[in-house]
N, C-alpha and C. Protein backbone atom coordinates (compact mmCIF):
# COMPACT_ATOMS: atom_id res chain seq x y z
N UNK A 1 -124.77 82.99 56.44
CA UNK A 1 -124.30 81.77 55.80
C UNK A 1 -122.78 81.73 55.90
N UNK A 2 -122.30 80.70 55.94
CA UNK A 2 -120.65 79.95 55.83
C UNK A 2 -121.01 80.16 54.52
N UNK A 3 -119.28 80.66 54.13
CA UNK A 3 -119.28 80.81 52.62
C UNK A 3 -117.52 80.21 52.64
N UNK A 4 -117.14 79.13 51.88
CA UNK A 4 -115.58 78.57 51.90
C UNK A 4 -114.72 79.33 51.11
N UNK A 5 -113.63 79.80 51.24
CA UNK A 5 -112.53 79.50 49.75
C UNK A 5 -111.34 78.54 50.24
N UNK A 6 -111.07 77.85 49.29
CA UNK A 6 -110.10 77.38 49.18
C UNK A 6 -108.92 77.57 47.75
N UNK A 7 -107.97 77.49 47.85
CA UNK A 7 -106.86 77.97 46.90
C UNK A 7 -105.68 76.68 47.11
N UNK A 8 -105.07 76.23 46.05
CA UNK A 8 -104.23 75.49 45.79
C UNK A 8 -103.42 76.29 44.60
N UNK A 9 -102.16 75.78 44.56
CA UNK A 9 -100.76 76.83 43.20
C UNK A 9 -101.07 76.00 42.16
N UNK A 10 -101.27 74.51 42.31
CA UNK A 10 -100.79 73.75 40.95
C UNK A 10 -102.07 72.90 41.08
N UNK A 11 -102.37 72.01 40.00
CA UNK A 11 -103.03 70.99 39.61
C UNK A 11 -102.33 69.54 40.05
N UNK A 12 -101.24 69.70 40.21
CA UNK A 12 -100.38 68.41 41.21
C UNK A 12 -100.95 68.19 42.84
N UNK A 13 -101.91 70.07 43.50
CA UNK A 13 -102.13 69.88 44.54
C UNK A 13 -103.06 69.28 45.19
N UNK A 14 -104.13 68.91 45.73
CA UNK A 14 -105.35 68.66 46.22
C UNK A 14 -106.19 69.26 47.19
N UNK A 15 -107.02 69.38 46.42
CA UNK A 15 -107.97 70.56 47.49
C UNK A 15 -108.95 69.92 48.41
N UNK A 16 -108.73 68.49 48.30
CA UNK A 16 -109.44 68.04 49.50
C UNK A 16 -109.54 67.99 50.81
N UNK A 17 -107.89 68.01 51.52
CA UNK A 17 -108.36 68.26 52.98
C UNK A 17 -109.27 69.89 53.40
N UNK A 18 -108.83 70.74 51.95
CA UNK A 18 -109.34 71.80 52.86
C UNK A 18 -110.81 72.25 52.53
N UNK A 19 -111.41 71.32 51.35
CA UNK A 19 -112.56 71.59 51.42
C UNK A 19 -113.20 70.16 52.68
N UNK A 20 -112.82 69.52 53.04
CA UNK A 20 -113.39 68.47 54.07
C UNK A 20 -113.57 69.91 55.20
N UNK A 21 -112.35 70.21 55.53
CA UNK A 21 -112.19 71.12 56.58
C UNK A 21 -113.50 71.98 56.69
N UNK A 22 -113.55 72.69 55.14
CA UNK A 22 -114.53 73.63 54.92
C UNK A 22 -116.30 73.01 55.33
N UNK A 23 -116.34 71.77 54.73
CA UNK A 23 -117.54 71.23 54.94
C UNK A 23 -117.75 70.87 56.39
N UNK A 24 -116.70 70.74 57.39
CA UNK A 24 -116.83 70.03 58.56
C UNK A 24 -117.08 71.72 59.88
N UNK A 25 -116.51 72.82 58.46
CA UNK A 25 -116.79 74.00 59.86
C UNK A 25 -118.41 74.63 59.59
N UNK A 26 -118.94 73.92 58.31
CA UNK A 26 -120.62 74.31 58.28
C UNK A 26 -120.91 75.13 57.34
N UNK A 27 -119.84 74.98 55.65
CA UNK A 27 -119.80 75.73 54.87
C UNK A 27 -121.07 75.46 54.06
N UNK A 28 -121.66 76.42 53.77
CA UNK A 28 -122.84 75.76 53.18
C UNK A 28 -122.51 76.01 51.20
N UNK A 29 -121.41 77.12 50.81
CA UNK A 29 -120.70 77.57 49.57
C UNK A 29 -119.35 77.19 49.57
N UNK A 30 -118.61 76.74 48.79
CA UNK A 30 -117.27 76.45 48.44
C UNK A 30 -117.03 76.99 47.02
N UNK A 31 -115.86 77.78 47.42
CA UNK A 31 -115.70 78.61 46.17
C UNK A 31 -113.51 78.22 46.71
N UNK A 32 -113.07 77.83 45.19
CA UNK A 32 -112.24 77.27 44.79
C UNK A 32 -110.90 77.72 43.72
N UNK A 33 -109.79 78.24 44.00
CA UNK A 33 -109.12 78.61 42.92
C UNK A 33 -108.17 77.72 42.70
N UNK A 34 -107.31 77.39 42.00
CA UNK A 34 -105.99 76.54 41.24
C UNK A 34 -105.58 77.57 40.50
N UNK A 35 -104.54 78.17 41.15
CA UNK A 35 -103.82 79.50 40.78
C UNK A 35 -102.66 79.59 41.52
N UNK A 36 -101.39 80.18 40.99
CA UNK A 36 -100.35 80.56 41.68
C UNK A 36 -100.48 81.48 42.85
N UNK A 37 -99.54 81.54 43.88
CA UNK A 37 -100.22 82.13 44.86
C UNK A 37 -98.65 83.74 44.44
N UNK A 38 -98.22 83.48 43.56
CA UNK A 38 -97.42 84.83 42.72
C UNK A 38 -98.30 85.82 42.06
N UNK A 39 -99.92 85.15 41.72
CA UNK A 39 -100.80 86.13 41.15
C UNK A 39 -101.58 86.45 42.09
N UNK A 40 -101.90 87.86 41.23
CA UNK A 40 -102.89 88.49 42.44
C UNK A 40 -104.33 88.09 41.55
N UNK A 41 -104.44 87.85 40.74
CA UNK A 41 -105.69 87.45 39.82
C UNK A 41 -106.33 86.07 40.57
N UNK A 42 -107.33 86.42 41.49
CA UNK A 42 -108.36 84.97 41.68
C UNK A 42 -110.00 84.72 41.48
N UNK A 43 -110.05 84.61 40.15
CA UNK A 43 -111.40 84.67 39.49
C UNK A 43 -112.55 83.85 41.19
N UNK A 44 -112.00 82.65 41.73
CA UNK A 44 -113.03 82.22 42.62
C UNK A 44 -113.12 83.33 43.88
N UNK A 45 -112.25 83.83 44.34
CA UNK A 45 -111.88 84.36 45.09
C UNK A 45 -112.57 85.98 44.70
N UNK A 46 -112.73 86.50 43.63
CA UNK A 46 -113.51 87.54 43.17
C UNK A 46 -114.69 87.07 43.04
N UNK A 47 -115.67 86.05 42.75
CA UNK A 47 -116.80 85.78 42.49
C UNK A 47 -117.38 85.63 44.31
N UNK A 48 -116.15 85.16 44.54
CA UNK A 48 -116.70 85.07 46.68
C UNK A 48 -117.42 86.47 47.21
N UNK A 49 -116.38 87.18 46.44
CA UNK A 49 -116.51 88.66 47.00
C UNK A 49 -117.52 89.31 46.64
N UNK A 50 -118.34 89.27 45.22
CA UNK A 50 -119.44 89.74 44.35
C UNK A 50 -120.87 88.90 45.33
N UNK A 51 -120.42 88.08 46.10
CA UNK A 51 -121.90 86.98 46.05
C UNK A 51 -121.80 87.15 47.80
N UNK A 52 -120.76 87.98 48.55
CA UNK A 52 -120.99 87.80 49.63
C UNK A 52 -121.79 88.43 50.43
N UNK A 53 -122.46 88.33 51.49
CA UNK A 53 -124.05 89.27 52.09
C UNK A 53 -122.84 89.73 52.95
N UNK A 54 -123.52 90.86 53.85
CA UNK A 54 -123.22 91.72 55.00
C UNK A 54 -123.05 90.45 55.96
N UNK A 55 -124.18 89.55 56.19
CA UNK A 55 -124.07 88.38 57.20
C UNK A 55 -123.40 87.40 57.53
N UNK A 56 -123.04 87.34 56.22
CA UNK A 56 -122.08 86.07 56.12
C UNK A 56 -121.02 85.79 56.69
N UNK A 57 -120.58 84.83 56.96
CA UNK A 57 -119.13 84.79 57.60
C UNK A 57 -118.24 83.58 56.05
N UNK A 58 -116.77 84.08 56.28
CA UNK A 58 -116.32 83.93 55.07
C UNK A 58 -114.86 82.65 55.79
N UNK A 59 -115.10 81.14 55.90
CA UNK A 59 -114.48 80.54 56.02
C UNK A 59 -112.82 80.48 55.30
N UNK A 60 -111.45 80.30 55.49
CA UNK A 60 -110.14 80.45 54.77
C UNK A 60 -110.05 78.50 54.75
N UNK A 61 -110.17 77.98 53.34
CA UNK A 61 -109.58 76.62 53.75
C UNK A 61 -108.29 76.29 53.86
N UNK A 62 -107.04 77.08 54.03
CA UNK A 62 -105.64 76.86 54.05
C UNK A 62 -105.20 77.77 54.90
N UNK A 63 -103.82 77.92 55.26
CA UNK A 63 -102.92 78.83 55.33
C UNK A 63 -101.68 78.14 55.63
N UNK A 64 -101.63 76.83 54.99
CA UNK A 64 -100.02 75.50 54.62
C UNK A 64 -99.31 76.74 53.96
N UNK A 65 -99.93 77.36 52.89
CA UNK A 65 -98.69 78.13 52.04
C UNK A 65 -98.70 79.54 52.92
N UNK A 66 -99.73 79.85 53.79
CA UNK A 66 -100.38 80.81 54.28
C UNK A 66 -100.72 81.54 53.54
N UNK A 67 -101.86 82.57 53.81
CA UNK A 67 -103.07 82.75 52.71
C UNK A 67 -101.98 84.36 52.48
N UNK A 68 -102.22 84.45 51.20
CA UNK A 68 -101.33 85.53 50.69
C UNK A 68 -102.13 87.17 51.10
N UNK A 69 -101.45 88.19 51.30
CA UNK A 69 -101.97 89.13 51.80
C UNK A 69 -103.19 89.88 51.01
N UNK A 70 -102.97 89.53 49.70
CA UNK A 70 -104.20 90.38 48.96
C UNK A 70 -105.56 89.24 48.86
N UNK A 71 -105.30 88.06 49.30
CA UNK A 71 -106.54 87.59 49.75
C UNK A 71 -107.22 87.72 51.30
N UNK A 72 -106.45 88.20 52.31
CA UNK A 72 -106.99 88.37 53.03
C UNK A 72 -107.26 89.99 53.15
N UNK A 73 -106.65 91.09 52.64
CA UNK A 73 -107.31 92.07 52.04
C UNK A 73 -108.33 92.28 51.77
N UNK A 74 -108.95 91.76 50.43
CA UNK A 74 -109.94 91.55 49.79
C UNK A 74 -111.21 91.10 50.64
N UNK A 75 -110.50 90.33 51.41
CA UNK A 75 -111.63 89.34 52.14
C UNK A 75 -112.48 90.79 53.39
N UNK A 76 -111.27 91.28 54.07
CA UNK A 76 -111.19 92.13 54.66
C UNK A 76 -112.25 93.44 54.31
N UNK A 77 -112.01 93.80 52.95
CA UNK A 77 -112.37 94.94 52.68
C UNK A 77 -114.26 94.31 52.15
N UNK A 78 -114.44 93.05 52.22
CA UNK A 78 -116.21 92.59 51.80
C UNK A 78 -116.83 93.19 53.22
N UNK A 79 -116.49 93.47 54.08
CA UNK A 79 -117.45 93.59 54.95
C UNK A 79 -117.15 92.63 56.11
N UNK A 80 -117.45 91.24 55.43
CA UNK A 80 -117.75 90.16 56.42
C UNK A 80 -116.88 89.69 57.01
N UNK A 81 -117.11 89.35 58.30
CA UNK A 81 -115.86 88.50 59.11
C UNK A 81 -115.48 87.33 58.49
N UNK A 82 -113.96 86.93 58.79
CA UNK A 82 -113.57 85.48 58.41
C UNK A 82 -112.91 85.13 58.85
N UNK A 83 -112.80 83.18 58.91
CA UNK A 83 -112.07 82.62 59.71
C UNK A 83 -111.73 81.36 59.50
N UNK A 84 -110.84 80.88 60.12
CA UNK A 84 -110.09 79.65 59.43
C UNK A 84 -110.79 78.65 60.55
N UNK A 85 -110.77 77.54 59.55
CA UNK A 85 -111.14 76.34 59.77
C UNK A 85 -110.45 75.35 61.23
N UNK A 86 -109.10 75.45 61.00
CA UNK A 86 -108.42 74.74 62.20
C UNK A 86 -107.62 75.94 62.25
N UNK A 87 -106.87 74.88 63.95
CA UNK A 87 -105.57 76.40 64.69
C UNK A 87 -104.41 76.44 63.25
N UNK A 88 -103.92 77.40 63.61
CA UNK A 88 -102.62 77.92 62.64
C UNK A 88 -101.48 78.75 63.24
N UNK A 89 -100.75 78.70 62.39
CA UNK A 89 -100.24 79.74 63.18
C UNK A 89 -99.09 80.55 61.73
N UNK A 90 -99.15 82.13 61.86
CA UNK A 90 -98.75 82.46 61.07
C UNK A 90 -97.19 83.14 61.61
């Protein structure tokens, strides 16, 4: 299964292009934080990690702020491969 996260800093931001993104790469889960990207605390971003299978592949809906290193860590250390939605470049 496609499994999404997406992350935004503020409640001023909108998480819509990147859950469109997420839905358009075949996410079938969207999991969501509104959190500073100064904390390492991401309750959605930990519940991704608790619920993810060996199979899964683990969609990134951003990297505008680029995705901070202890989320792709984390992501890293589940097992499952992951990958961003459109090109980027870091």
């Amino acid at each position: 299964m496609k499994i999404g996260y997406a992350r935004i800093s503020t409640k001023s931001q909108n998480l819509d292009l990147q859950i469109d993104a997420l839905k358009k790469s075949g996410c079938e889960k969207i999991y969501k934080d509104i959190i500073s990207g100064s904390l390492s605390n991401r309750p959605a971003l930990d519940k991704l990690l608790e619920d993810v299978n060996k199979n899964d592949v683990i969609v990134i809906g951003s990297v505008i702020n680029k995705v901070k290193q202890v989320d792709l860590c984390s992501i890293k250390d589940s097992g499952s491969p992951f990958v961003f939605p459109f090109p980027f470049a870091i």
